[in-house]
PDB file of N, CA and C in Angstrom:
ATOM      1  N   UNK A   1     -30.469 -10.202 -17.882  1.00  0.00           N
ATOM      2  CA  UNK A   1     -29.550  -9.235 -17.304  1.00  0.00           C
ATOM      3  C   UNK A   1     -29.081  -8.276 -18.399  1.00  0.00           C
ATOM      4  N   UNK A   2     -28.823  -6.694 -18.165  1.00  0.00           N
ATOM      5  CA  UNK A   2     -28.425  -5.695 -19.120  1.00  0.00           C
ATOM      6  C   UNK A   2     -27.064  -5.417 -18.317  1.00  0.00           C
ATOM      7  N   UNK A   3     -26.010  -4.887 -19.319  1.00  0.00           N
ATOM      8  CA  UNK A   3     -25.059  -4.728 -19.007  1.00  0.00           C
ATOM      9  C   UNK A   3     -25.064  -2.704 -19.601  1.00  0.00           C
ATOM     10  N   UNK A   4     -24.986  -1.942 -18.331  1.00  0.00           N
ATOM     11  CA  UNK A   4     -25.391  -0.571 -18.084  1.00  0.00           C
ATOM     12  C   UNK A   4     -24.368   0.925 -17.940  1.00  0.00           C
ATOM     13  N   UNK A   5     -24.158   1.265 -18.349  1.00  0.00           N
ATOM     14  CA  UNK A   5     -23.716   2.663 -18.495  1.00  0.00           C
ATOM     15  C   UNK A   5     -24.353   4.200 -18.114  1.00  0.00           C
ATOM     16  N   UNK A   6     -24.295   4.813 -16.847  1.00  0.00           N
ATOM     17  CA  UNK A   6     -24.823   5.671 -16.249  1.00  0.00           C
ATOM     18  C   UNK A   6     -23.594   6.776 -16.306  1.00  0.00           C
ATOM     19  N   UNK A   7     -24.486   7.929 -16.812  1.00  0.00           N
ATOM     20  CA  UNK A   7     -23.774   8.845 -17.034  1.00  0.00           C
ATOM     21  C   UNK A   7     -24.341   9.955 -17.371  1.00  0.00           C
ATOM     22  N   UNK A   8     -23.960  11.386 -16.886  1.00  0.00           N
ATOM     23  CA  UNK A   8     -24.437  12.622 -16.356  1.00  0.00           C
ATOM     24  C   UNK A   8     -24.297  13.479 -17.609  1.00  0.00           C
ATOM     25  N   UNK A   9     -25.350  14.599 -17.611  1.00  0.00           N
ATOM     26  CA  UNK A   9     -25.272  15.639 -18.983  1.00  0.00           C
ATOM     27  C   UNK A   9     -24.247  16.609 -19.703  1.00  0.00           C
ATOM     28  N   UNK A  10     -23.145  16.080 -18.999  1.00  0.00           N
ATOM     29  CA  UNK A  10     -21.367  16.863 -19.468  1.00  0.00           C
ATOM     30  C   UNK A  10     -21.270  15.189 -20.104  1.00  0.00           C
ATOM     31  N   UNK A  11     -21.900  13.834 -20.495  1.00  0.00           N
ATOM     32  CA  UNK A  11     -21.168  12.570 -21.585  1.00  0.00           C
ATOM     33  C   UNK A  11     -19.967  11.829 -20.426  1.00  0.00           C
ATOM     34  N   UNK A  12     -19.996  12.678 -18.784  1.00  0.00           N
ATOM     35  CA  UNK A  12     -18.942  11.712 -18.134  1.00  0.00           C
ATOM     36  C   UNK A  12     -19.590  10.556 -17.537  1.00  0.00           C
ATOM     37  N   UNK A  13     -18.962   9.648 -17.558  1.00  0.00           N
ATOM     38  CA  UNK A  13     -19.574   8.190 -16.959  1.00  0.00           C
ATOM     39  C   UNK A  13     -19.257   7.920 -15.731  1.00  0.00           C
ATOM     40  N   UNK A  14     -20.494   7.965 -14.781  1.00  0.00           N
ATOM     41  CA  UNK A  14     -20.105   7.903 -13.502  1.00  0.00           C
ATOM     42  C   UNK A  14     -20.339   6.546 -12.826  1.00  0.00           C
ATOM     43  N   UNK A  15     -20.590   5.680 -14.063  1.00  0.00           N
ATOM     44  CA  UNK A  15     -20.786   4.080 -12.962  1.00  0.00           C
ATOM     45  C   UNK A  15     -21.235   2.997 -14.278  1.00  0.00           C
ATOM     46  N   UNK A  16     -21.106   1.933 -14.046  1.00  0.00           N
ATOM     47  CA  UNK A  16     -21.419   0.932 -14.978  1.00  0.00           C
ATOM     48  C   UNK A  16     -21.493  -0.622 -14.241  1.00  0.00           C
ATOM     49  N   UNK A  17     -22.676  -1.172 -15.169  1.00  0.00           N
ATOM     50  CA  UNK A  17     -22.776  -2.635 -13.982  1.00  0.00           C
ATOM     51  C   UNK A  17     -23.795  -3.521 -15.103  1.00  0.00           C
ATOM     52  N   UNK A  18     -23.972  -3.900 -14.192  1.00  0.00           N
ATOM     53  CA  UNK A  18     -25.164  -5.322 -14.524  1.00  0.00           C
ATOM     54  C   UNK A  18     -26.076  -5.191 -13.283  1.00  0.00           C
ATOM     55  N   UNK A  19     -27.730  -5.376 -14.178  1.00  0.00           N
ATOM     56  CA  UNK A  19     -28.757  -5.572 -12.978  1.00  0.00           C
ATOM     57  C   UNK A  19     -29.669  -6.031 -14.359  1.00  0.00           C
ATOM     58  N   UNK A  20     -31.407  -6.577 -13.338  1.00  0.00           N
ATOM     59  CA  UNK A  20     -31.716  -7.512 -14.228  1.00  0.00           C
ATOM     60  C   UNK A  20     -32.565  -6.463 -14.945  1.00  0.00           C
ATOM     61  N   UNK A  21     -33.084  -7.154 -16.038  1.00  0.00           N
ATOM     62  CA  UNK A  21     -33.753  -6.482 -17.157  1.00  0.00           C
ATOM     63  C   UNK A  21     -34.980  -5.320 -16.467  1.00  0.00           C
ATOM     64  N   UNK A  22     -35.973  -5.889 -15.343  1.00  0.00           N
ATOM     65  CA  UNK A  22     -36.689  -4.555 -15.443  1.00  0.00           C
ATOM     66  C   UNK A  22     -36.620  -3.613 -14.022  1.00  0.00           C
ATOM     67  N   UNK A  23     -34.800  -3.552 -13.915  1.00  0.00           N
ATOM     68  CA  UNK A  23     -34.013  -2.840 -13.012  1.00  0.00           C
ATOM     69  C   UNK A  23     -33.809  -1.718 -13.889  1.00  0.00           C
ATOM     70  N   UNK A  24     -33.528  -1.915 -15.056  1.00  0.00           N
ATOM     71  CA  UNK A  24     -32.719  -1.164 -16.347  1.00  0.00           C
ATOM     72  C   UNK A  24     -32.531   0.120 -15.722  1.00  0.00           C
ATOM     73  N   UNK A  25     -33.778   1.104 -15.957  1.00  0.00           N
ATOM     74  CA  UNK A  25     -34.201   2.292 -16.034  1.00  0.00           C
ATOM     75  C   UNK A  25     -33.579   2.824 -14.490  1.00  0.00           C
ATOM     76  N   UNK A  26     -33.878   2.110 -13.944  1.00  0.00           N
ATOM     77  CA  UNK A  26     -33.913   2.370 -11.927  1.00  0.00           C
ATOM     78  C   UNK A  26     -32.305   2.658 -12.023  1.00  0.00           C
ATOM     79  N   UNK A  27     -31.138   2.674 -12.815  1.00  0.00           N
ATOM     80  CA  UNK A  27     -29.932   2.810 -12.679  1.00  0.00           C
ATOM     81  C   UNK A  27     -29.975   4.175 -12.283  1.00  0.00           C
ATOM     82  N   UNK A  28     -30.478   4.762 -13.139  1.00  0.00           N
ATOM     83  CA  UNK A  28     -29.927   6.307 -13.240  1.00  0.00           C
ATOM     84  C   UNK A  28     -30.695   7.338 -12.360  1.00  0.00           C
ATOM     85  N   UNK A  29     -30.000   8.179 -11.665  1.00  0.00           N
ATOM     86  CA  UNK A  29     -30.371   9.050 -10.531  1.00  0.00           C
ATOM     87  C   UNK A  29     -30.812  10.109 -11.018  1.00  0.00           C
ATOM     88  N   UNK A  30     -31.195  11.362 -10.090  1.00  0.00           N
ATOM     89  CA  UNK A  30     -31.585  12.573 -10.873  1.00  0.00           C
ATOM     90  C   UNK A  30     -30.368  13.236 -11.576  1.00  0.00           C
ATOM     91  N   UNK A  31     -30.508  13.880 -12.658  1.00  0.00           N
ATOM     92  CA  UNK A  31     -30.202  14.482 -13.709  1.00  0.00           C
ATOM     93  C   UNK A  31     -28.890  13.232 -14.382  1.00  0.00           C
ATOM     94  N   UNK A  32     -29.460  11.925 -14.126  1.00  0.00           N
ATOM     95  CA  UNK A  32     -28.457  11.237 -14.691  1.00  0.00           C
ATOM     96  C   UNK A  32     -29.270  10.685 -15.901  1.00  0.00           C
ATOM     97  N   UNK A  33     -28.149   9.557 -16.763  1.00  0.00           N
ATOM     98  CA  UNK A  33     -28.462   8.909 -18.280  1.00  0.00           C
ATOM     99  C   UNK A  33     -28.435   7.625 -17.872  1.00  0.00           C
ATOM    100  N   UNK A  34     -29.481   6.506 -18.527  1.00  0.00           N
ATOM    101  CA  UNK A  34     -28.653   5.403 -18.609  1.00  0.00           C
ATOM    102  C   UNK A  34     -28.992   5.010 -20.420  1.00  0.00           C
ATOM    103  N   UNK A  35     -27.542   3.912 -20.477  1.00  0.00           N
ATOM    104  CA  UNK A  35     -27.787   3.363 -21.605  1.00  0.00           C
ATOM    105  C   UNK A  35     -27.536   2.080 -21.596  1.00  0.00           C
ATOM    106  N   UNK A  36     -27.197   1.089 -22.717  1.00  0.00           N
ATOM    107  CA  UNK A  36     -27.349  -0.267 -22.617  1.00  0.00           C
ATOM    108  C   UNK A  36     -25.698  -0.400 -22.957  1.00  0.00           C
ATOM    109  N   UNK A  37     -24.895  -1.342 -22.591  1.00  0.00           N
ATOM    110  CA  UNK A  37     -23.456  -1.482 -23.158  1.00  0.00           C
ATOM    111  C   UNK A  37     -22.594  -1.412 -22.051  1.00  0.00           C
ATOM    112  N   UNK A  38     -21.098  -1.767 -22.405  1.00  0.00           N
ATOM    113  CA  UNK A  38     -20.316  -1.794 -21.726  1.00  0.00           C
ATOM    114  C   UNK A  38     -19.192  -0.540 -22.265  1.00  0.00           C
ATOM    115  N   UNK A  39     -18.278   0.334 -20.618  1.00  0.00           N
ATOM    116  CA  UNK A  39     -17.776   1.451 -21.461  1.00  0.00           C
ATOM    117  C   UNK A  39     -16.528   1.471 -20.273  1.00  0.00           C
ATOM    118  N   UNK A  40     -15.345   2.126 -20.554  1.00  0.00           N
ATOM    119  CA  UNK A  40     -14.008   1.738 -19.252  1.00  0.00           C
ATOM    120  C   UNK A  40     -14.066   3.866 -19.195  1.00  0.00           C
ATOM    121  N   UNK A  41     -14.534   4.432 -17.903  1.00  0.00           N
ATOM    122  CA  UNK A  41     -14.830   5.404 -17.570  1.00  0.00           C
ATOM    123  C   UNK A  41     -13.213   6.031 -17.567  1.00  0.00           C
ATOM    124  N   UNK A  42     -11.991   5.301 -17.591  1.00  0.00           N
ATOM    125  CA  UNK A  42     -11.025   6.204 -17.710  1.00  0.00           C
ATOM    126  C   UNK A  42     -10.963   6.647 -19.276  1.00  0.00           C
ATOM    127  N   UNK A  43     -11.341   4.952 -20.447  1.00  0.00           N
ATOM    128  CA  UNK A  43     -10.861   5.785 -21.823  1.00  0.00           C
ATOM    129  C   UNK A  43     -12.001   6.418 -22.667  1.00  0.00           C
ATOM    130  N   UNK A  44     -13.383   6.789 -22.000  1.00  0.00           N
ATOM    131  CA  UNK A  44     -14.535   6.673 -22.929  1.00  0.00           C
ATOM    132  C   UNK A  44     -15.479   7.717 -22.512  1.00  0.00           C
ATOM    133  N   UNK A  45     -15.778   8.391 -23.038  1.00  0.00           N
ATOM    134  CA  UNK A  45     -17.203   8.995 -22.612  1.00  0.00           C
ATOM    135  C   UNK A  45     -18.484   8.829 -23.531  1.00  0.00           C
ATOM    136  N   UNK A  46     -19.817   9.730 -23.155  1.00  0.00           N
ATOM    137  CA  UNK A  46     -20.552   9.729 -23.758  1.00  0.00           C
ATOM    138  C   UNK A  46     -20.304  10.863 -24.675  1.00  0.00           C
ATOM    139  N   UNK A  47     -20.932  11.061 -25.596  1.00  0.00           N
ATOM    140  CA  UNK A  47     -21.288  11.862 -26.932  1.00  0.00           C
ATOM    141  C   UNK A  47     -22.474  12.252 -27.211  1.00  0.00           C
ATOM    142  N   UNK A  48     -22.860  13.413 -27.170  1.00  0.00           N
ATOM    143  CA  UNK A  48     -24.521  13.574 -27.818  1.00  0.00           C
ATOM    144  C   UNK A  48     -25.196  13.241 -26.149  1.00  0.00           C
ATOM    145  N   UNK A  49     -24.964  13.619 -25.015  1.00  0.00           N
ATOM    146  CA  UNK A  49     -25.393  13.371 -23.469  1.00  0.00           C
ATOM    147  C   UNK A  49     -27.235  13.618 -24.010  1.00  0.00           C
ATOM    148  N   UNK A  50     -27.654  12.672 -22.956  1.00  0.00           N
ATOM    149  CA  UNK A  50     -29.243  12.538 -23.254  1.00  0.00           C
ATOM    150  C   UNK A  50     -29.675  11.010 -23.807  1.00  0.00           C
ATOM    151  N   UNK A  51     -30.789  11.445 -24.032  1.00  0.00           N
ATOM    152  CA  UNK A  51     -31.447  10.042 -24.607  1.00  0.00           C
ATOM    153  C   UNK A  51     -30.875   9.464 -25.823  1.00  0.00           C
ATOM    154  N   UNK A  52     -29.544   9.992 -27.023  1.00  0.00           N
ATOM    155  CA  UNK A  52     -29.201   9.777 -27.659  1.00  0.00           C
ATOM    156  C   UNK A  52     -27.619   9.462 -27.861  1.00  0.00           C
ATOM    157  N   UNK A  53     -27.591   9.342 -26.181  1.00  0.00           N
ATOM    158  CA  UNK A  53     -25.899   9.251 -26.168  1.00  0.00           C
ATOM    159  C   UNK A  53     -25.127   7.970 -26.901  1.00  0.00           C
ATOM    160  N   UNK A  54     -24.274   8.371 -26.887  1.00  0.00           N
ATOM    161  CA  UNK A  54     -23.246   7.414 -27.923  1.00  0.00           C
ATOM    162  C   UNK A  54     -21.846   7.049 -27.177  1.00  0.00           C
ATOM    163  N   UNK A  55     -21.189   5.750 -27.428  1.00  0.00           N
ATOM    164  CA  UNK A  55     -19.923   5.482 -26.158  1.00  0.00           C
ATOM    165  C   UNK A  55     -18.561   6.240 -27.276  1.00  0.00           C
ATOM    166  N   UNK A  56     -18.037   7.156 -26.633  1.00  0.00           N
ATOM    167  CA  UNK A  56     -17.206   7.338 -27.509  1.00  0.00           C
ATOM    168  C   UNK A  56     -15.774   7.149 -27.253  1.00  0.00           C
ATOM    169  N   UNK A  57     -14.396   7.213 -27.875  1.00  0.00           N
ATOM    170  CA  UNK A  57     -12.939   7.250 -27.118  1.00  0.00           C
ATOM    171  C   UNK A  57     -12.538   8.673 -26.910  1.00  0.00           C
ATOM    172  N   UNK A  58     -12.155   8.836 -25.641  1.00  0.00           N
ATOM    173  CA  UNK A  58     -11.872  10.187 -25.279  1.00  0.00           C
ATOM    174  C   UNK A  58     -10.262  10.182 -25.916  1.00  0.00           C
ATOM    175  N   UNK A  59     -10.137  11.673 -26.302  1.00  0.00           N
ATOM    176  CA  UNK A  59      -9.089  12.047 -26.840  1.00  0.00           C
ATOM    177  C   UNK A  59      -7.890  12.021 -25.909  1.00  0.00           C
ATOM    178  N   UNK A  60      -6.686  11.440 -26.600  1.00  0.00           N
ATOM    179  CA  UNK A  60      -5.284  12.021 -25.322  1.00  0.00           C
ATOM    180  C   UNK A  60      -5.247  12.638 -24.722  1.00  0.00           C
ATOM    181  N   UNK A  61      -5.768  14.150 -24.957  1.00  0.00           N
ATOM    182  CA  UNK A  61      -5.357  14.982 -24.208  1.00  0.00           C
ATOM    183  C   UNK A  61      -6.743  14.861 -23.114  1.00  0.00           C
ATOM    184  N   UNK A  62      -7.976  14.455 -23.272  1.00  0.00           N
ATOM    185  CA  UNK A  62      -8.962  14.438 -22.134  1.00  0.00           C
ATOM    186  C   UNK A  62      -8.424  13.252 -21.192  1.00  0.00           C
ATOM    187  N   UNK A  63      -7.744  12.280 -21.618  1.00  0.00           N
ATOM    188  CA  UNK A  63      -7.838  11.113 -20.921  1.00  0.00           C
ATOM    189  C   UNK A  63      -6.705  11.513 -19.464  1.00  0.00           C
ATOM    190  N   UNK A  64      -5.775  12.530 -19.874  1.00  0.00           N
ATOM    191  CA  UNK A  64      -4.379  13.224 -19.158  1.00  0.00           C
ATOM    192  C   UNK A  64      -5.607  13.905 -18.358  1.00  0.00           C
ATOM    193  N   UNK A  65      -6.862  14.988 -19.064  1.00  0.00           N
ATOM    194  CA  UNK A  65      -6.903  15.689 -18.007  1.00  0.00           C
ATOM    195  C   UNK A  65      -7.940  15.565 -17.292  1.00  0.00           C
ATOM    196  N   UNK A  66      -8.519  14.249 -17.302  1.00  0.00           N
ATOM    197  CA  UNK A  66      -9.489  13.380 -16.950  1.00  0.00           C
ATOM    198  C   UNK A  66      -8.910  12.383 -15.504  1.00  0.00           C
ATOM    199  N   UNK A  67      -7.404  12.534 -15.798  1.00  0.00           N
ATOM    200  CA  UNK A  67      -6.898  11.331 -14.659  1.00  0.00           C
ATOM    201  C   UNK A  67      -7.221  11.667 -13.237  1.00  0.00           C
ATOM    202  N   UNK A  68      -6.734  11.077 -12.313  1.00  0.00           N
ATOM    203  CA  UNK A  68      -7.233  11.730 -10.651  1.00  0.00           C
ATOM    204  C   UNK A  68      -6.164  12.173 -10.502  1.00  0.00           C
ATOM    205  N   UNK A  69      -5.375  12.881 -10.054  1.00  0.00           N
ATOM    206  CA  UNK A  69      -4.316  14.037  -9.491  1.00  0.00           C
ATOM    207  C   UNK A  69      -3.697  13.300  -8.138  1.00  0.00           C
ATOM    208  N   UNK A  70      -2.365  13.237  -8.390  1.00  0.00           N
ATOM    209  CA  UNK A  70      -2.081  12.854  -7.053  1.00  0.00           C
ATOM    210  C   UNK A  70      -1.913  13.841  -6.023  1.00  0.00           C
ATOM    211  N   UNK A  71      -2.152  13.104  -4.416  1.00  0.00           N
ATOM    212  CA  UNK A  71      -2.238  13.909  -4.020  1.00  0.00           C
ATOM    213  C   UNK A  71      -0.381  13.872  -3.320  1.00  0.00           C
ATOM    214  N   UNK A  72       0.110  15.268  -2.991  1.00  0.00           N
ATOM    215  CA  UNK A  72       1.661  15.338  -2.520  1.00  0.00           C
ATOM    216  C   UNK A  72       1.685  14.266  -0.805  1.00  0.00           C
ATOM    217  N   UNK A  73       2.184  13.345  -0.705  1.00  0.00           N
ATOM    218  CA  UNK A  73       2.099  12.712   0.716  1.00  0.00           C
ATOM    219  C   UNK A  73       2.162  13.716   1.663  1.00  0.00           C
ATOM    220  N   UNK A  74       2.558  14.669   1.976  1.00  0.00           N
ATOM    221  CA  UNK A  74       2.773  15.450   2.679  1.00  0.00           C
ATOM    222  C   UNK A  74       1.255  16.544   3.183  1.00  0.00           C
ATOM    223  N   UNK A  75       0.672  16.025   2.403  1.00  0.00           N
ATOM    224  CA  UNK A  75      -0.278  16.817   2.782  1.00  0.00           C
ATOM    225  C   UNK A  75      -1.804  15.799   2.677  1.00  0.00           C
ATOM    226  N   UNK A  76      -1.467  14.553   2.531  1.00  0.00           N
ATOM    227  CA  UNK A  76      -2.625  13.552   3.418  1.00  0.00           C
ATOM    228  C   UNK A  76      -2.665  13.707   4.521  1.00  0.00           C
ATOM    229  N   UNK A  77      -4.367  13.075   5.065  1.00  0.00           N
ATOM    230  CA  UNK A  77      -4.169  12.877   6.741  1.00  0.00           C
ATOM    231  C   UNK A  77      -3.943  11.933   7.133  1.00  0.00           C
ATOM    232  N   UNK A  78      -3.581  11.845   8.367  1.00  0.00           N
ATOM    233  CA  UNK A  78      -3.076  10.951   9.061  1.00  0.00           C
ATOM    234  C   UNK A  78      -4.283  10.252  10.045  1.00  0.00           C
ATOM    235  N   UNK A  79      -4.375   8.852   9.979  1.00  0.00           N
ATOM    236  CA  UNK A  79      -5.344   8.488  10.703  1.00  0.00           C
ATOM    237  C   UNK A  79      -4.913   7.560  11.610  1.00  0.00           C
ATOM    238  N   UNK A  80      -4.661   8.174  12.851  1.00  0.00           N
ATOM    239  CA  UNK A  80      -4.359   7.707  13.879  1.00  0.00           C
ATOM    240  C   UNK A  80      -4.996   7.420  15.380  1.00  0.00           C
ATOM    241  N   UNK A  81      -5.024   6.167  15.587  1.00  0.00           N
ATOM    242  CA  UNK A  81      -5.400   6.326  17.325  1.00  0.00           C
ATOM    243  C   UNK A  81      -5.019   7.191  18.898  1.00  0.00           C
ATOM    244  N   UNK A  82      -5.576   7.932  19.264  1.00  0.00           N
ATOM    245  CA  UNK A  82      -5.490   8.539  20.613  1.00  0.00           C
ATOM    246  C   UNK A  82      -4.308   7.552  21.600  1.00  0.00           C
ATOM    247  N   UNK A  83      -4.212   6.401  21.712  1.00  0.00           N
ATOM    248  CA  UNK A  83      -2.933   5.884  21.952  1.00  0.00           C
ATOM    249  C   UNK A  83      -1.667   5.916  21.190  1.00  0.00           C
ATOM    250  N   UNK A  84      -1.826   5.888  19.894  1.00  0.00           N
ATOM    251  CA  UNK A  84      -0.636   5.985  18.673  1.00  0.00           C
ATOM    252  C   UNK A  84      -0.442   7.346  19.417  1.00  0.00           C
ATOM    253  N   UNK A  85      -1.137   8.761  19.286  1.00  0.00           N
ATOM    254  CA  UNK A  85      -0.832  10.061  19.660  1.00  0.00           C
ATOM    255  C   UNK A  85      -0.210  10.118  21.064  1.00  0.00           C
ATOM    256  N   UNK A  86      -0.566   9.357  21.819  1.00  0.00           N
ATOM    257  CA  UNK A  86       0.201   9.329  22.778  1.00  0.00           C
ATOM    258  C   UNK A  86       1.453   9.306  23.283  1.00  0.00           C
ATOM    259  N   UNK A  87       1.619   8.017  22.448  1.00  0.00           N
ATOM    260  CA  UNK A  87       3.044   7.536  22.149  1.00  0.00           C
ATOM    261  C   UNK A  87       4.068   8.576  21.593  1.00  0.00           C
ATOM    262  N   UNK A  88       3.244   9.113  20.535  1.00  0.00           N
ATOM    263  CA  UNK A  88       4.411  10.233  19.943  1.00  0.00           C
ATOM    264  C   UNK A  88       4.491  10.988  20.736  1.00  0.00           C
ATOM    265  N   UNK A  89       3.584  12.001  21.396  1.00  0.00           N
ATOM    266  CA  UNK A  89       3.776  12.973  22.699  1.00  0.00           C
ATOM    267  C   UNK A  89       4.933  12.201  23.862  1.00  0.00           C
ATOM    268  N   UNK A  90       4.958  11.141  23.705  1.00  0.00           N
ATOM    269  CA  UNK A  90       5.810  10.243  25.107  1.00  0.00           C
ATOM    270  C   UNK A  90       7.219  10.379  24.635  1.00  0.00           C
ATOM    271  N   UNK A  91       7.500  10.067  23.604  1.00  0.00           N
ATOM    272  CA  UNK A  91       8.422  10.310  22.489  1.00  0.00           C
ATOM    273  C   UNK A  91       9.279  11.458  22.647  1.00  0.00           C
ATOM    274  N   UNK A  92       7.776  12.613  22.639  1.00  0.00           N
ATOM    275  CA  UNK A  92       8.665  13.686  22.243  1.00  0.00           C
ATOM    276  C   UNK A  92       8.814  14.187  23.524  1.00  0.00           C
ATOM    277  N   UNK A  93       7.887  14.165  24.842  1.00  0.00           N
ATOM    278  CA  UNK A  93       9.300  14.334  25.759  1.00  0.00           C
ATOM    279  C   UNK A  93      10.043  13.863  26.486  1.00  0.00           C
ATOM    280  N   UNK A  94      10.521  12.807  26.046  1.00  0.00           N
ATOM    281  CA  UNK A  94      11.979  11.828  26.340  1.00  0.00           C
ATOM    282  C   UNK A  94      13.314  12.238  25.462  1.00  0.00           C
ATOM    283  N   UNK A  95      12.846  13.175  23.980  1.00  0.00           N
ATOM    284  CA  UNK A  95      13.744  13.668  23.341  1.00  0.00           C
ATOM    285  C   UNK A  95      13.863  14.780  23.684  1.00  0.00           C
ATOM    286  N   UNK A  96      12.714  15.484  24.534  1.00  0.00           N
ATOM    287  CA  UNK A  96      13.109  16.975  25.034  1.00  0.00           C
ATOM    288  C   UNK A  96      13.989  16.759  26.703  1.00  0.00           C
ATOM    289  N   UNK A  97      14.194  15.744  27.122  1.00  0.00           N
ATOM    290  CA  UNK A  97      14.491  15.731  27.943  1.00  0.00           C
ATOM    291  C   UNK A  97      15.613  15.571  28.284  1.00  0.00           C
ATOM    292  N   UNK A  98      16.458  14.256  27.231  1.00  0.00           N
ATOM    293  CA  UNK A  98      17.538  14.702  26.916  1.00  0.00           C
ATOM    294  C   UNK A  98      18.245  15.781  25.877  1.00  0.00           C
ATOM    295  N   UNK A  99      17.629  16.951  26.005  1.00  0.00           N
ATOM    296  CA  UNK A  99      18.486  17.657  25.723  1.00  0.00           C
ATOM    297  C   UNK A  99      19.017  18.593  26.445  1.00  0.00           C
TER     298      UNK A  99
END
């Protein structure tokens, strides 16, 4: 078993695993890298992208602007059932009604 590092020609690491030895190569997709090693995709990238990449520590300031962004609650969706929607429509006119 190889322990694997796949990662694209900007050195970002888009996946890492274990598969058996003559899986190795089969990791990596089109215009992707693989290499041999273990790497944590929030603190690390590659270096030198290509057949000569290297695991490196991303700097403070990449790791800030590397993070995922939250998103404001207010502007997620809502995933709801056609009965849940109902209910609120039932809701709302029992509150329009008393008024």
């Amino acid at each position: 078993m190889k322990k694997y590092i796949v990662y694209n020609n900007f050195g970002k690491i888009l996946r890492t695993g274990t598969c058996p030895n003559g899986d190795f190569l089969l990791q990596a997709g089109d215009f992707e890298f693989v290499i041999e090693g273990t790497a944590s995709d929030l603190k690390q990238k590659i270096e030198n992208p290509g057949i000569a990449g290297k695991i490196v520590d991303k700097t403070p300031q990449e790791i800030i602007d590397d993070a995922p962004k939250p998103i404001a609650f207010e502007k997620q969706p809502a995933h709801i059932t056609n009965g849940q929607w109902q209910e609120v429509l039932d809701r709302i006119s029992v509150l329009e009604s008393e008024v």
